[in-house]
Each structure stands twice: as C-alpha cells, then as structure tokens.
Protein backbone atom coordinates (compact mmCIF):
# COMPACT_ATOMS: atom_id res chain seq x y z
CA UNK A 1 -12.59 -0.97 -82.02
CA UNK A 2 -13.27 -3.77 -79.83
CA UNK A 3 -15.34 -3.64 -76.57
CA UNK A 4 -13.55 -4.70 -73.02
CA UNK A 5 -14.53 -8.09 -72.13
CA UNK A 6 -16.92 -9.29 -69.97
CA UNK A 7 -15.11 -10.57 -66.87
CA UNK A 8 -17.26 -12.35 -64.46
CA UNK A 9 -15.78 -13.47 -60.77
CA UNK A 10 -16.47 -15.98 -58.36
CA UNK A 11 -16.15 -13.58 -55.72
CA UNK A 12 -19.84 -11.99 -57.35
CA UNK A 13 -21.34 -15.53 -55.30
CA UNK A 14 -20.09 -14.25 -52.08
CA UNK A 15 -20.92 -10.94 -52.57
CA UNK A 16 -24.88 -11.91 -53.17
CA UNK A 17 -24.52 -14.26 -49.61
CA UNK A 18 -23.66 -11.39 -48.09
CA UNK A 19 -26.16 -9.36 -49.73
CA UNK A 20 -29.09 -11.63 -49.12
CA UNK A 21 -28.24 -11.66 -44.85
CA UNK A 22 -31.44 -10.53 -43.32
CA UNK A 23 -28.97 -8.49 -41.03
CA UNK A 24 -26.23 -7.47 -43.77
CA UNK A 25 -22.96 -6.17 -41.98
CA UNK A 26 -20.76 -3.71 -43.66
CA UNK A 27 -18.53 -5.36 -46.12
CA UNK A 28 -15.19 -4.36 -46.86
CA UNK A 29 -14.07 -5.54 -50.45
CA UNK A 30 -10.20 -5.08 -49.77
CA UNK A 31 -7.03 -5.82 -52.33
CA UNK A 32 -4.10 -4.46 -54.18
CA UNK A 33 -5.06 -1.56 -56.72
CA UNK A 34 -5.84 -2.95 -60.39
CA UNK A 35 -7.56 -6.09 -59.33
CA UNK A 36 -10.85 -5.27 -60.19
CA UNK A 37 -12.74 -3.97 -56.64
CA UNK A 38 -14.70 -1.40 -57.83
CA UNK A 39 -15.97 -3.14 -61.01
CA UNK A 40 -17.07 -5.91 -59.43
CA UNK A 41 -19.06 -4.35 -57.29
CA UNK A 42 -20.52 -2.57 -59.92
CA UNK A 43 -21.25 -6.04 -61.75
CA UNK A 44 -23.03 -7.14 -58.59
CA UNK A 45 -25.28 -4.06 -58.67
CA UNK A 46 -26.10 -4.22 -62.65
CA UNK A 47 -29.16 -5.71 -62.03
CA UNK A 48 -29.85 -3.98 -58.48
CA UNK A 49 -33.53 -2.57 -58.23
CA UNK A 50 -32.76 -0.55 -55.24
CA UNK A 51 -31.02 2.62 -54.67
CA UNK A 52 -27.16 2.74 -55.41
CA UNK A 53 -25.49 5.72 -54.27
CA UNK A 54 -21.16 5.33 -55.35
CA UNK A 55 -19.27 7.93 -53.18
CA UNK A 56 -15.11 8.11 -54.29
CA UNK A 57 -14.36 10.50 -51.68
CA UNK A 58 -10.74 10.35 -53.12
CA UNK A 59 -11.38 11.73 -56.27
CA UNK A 60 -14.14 14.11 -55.05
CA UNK A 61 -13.75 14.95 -51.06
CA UNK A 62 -16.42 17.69 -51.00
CA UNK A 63 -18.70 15.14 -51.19
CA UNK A 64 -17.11 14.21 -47.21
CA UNK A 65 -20.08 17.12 -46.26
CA UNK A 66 -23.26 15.01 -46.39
CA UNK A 67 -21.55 13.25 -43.43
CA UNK A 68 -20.71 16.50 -41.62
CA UNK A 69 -23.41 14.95 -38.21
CA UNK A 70 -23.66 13.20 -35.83
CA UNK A 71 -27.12 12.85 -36.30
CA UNK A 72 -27.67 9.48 -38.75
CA UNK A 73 -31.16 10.23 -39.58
CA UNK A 74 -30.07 13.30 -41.07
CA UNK A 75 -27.59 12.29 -42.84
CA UNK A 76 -29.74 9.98 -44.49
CA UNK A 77 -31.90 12.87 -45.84
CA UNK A 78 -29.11 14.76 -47.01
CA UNK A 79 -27.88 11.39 -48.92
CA UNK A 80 -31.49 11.05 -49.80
CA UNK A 81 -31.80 14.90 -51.10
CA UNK A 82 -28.75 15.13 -52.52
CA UNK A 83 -29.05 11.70 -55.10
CA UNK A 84 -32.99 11.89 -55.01
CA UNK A 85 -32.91 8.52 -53.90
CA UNK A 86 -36.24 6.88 -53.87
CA UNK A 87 -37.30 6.77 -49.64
CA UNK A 88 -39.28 3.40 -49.87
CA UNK A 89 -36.36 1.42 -51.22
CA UNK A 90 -33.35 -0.23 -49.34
CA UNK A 91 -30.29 1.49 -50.65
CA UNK A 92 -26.62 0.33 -51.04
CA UNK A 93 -23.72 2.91 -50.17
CA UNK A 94 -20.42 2.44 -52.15
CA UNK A 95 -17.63 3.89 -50.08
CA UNK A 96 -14.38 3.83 -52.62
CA UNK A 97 -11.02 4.56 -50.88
CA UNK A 98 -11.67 6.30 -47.84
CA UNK A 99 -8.67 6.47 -46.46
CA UNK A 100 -8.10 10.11 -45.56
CA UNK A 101 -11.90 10.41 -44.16
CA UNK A 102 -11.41 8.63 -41.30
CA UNK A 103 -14.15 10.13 -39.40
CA UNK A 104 -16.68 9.15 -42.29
CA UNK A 105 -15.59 5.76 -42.44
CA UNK A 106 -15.57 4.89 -38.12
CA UNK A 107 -18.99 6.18 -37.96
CA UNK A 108 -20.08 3.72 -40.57
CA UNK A 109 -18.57 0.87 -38.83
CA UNK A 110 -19.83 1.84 -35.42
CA UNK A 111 -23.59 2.78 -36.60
CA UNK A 112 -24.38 1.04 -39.41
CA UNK A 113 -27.59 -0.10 -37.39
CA UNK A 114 -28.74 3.40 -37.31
CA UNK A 115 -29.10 3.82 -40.88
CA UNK A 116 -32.53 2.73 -41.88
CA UNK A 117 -32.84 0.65 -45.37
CA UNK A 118 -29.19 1.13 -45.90
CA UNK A 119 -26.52 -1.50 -46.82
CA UNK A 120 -22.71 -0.42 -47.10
CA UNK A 121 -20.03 -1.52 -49.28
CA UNK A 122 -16.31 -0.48 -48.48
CA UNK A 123 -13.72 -0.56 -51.17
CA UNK A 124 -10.36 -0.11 -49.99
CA UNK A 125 -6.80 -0.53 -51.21
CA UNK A 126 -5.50 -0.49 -47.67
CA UNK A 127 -5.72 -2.45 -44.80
CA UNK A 128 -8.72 -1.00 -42.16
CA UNK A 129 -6.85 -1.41 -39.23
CA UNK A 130 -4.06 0.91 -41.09
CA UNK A 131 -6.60 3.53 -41.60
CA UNK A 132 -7.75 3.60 -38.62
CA UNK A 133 -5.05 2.92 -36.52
CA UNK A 134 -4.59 6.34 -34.53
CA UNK A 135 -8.52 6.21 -33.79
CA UNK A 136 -9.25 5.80 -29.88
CA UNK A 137 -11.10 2.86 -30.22
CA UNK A 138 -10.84 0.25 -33.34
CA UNK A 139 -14.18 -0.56 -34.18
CA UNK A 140 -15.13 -4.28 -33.25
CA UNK A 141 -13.81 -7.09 -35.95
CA UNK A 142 -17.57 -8.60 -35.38
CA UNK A 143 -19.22 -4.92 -36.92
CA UNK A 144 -18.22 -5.76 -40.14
CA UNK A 145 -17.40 -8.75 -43.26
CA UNK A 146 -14.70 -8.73 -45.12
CA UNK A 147 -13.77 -10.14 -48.78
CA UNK A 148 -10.50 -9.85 -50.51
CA UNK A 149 -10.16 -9.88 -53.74
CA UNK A 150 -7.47 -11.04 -56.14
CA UNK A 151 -6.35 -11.32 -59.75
CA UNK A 152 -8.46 -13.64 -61.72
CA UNK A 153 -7.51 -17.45 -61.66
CA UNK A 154 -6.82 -19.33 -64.65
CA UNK A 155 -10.25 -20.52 -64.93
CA UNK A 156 -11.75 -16.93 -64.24
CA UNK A 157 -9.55 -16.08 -67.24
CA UNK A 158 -10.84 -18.88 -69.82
CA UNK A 159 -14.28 -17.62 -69.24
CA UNK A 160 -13.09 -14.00 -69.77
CA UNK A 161 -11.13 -15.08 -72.87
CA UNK A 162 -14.25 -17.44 -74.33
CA UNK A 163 -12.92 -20.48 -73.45
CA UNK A 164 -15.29 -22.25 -71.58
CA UNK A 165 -15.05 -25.49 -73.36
CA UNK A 166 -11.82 -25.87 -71.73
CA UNK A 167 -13.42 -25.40 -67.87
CA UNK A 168 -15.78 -28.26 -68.54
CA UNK A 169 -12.89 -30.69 -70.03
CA UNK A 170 -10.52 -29.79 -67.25
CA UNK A 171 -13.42 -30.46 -64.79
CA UNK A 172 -14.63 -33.56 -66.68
CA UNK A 173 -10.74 -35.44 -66.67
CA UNK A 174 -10.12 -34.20 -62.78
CA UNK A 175 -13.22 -36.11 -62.07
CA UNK A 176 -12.09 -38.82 -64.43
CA UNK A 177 -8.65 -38.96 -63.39
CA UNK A 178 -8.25 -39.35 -66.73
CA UNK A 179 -5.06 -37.92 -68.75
CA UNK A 180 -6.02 -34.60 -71.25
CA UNK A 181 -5.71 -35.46 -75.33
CA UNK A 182 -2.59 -34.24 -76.34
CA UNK A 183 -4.05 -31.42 -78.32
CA UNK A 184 -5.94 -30.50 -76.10
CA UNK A 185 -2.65 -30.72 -72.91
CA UNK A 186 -0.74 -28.52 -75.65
CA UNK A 187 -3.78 -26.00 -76.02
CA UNK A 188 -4.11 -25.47 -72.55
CA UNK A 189 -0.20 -24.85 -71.74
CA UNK A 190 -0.56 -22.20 -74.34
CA UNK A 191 -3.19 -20.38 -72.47
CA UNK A 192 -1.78 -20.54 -69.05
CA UNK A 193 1.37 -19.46 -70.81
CA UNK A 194 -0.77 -16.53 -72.02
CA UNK A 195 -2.52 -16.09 -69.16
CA UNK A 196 1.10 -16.37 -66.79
CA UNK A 197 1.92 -13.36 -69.21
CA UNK A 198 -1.06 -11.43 -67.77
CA UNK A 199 -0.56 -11.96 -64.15
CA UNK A 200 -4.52 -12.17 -63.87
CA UNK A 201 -4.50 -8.25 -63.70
CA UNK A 202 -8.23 -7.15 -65.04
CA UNK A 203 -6.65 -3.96 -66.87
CA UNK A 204 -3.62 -6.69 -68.30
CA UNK A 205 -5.95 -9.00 -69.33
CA UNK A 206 -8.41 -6.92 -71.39
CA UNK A 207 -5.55 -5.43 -73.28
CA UNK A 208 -4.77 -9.01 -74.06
CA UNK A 209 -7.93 -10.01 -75.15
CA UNK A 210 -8.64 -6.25 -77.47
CA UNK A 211 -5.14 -6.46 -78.72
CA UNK A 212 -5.13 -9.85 -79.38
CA UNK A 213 -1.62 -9.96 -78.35
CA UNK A 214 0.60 -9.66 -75.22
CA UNK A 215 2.63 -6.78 -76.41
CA UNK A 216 1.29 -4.01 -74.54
CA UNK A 217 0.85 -6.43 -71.63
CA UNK A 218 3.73 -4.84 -69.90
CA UNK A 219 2.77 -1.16 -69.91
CA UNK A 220 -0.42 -2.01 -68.31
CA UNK A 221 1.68 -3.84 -66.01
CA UNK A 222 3.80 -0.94 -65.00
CA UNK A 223 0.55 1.60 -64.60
CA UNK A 224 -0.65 -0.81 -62.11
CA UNK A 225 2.57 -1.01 -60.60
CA UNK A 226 2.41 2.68 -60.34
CA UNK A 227 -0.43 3.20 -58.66
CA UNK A 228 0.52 0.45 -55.91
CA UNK A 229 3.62 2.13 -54.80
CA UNK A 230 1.85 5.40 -54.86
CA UNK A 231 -0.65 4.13 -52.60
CA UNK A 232 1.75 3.21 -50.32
CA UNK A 233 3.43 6.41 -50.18
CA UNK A 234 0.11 8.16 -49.09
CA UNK A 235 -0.54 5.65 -46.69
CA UNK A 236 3.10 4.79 -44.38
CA UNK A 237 5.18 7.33 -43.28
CA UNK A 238 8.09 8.46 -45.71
CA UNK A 239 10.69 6.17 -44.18
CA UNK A 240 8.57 2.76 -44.31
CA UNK A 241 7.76 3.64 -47.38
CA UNK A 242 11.63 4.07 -48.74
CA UNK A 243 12.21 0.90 -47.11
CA UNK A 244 8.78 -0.87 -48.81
CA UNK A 245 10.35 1.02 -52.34
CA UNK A 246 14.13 -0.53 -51.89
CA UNK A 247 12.23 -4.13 -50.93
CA UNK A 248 10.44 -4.25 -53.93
CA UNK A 249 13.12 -2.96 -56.14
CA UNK A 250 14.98 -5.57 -54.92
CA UNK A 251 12.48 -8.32 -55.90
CA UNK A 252 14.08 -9.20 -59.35
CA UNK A 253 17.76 -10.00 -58.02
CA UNK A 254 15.62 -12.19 -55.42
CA UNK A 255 14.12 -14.09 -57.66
CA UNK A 256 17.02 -14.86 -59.80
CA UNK A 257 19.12 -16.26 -57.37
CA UNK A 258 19.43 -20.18 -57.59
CA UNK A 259 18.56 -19.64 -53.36
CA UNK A 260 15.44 -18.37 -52.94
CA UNK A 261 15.31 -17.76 -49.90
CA UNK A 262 14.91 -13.31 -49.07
CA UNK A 263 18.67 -12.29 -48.60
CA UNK A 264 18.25 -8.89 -46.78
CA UNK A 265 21.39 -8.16 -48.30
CA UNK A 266 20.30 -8.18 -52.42
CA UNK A 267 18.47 -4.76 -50.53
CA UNK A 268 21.96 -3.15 -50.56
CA UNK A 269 25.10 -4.19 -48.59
CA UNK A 270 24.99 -4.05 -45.05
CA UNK A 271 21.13 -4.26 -44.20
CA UNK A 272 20.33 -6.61 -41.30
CA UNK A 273 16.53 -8.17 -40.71
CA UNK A 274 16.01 -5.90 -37.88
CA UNK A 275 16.07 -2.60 -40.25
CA UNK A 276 13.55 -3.88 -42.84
CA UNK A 277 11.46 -6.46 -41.08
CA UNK A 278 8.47 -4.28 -40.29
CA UNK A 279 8.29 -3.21 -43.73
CA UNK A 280 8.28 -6.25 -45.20
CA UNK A 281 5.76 -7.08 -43.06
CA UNK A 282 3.67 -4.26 -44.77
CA UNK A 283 3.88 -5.70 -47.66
CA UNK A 284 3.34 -8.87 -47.07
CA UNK A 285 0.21 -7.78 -45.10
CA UNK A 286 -0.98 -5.55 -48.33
CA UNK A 287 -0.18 -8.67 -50.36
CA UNK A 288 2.01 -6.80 -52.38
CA UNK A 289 4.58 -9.80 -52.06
CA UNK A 290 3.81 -13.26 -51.11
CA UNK A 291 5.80 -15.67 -49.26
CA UNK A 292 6.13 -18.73 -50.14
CA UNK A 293 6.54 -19.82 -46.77
C-alpha cells in the first residue's frame, strides 16, 4: 500500500516567524475541521530539539488535572513530572480543541509570561471569542497571535501531488507575461480540474493521490462534512445550530439558481432575514460559507 503524501504548507513560514520572536505570544492556529491544523503543527515540530508536550483535552479530559492551580510554577512541575520533560530546555505546549476547558485555556492567555521556557500553541476549530464568551473578562486581543489556516491552494497541491515543474513554469510565464505551450495550458486545466475535485481538503487530497483516482473523493468529503456540523452542534445552542443545519442544507438550491444572490427563502417558505441572519453570520464567521461579497 502506498504511504500518505508529504504535504508541505506555506503557513509552516509563518509559523517559524512566530516561533523565532524573542518574546513568542501564544498562537492560536484556528480553521474549519479537516484542514490540516494539527498536522501542521506537528510538521513544524519534526525537527524541534526542545520539549513538545501535545495535550487533546477533547479526546482525553483527565489530562484537564495538571492544570488544577493557580499556582503556574507548579503546574509546570506537574507538566514537567508527568511527560519527564527535560528542565533545561524551552518547551512547546500543544493545546488541541479546548473548547469545553475554558478555565485551562483563559489562564494560558492571561499568564503565559509566568510560565518559564514555555511556548504555547492553540489549535482550535472554533472561534476564541466563542469559547470564551461567558468569561468575565475576554482576555486582551494583544496577549496572543493568531493564524488561520485553510485548504491547500493549487500550488500547495502540485507540490503535494509531485508536480513542481509546473510551479516554476507558471512562475516563469507570470513573470514573462508570456502565454503557457498548449500542452502544457491543457496539462494544467487537468490538474486544477483534479484538484477543484478535491476542494484542497488534506484528508481529500491524499485519497486522491493513494488512490490514484477521485472516486472516493466524495466520502472523504462527507466525513469532513460530518465532523463540521458536529462541531457546531457542541459549540451554539440547539436552535442556532438548527438554523446553521437548514442554511447549509440549503446551499445546493443556492448555488443552482441562475441569481446568486442568498434567497432566505430557498431555506423554506416564509423565512425573513431577521430569523436567520445571526446564524449566518456564524457561519460566515467559522468560514464554513464564504460570501462572495
């Protein structure tokens, strides 16, 4: 069986800037589930000498009890215990969806200075200001950086796919101004065509590349899909999230109309702006949809 391909990102350069800050802020890697968060944090740190310490308190919430203080320092030997991290080197925390450890997650923002030799990296599928928006005090927008990722471009995908010849020719006749060969034009609509097929989903894209072939393209489509709406069922309350469900189930009929302009109505007869403006305003703000306006 083939390996997954290597996928390297652009976003790995802005990562390192932030990385090589004598004074690193917490940064929050943010962006829809599926698009490749986690991973690429865990390309950045491949070659990382220093300690790396990955915390999903989702998928293992006991793990919430290291940060049961209010005393930094020693919660900095229980990390430090607990991982037998190595005290004499600077350490990088991986927070991964955080969402229901609010606590955990304010006290990092708000004291990040108080933890000696440590960086932090937050991955999050939600917005912070969602998370943390029935905390007393919102911690200040200049206590942390934050980078949002999306699906790979076209030219993030040629690289994945082993088609870096084609980078350097596009670059080369933009430069130029110069017109492609023809062989080479009709090459190049076939892989945006192929990569169009993909949506630039990580997950879609290496079961393109394994496969050879676009057929299962769709299923890995629909888990990511999945997990999306699912997120935003644990996030808003129920009846946001019915309306966010009936919005996006609506998205097809939208986009088939000759008008494309959002008709409130394709929701189901009767809906006015007024009902389902603030949740298409979540979505819009999760990037789940994008406007073309």
């Amino acid at each position: 069986m083939k390996r997954g391909h290597e996928m390297k990102r652009k976003a790995l350069t802005q990562i390192q800037s932030w990385y090589e800050k004598e004074s690193s802020l917490p940064l929050i890697i943010k962006g829809p589930k599926g698009v490749g968060k986690t991973r690429l944090v865990f390309d950045f740190l491949g070659e990382y000498d220093g300690n790396k310490v990955y915390l999903n308190l989702e998928q293992n919430p006991g793990l919430s009890q290291l940060f049961q203080s209010n005393d930094e320092e020693y919660i900095v030997r229980e990390l430090q215990e607990y991982f037998s991290l190595e005290p004499t080197k600077e350490t990088i925390l991986i927070l991964d969806e955080c969402r229901q450890q609010k606590e955990i997650l304010f006290s990092i923002l708000t004291e990040y200075a108080s933890y000696a030799r440590y960086k932090f990296i937050i991955i999050t599928s939600t917005e912070i200001q969602d998370i943390l928006a029935n905390q007393s005090r919102f911690p200040d927008g200049n206590c942390f950086e934050e980078l949002y990722i999306m699906p790979l471009d076209f030219e993030e995908f040629l690289a994945a796919s082993n088609n870096n010849w084609y980078i350097s020719v596009i670059r080369e006749h933009f430069s130029s101004c110069k017109p492609l060969p023809d062989i080479v034009h009709q090459e190049l609509l076939y892989l945006f065509y192929q990569y169009m097929l993909t949506g630039g989903m990580p997950g879609a894209i290496n079961e393109y590349l394994l496969l050879e072939s676009t057929l299962n393209v769709s299923e890995q489509h629909q888990l990511i899909l999945d997990h999306q709406i699912a997120n935003l069922k644990e996030v808003y309350k129920e009846s946001l999230y019915y309306k966010m469900l009936q919005i996006i189930d609506s998205i097809d009929a939208q986009l088939a109309k000759k008008n494309k302009k959002f008709q409130y109505s394709r929701i189901r007869k009767g809906v006015t702006a007024s009902q389902y403006s603030e949740a298409l305003r979540c979505l819009k703000k999760n990037r789940f949809i994008l406007s073309s306006s």
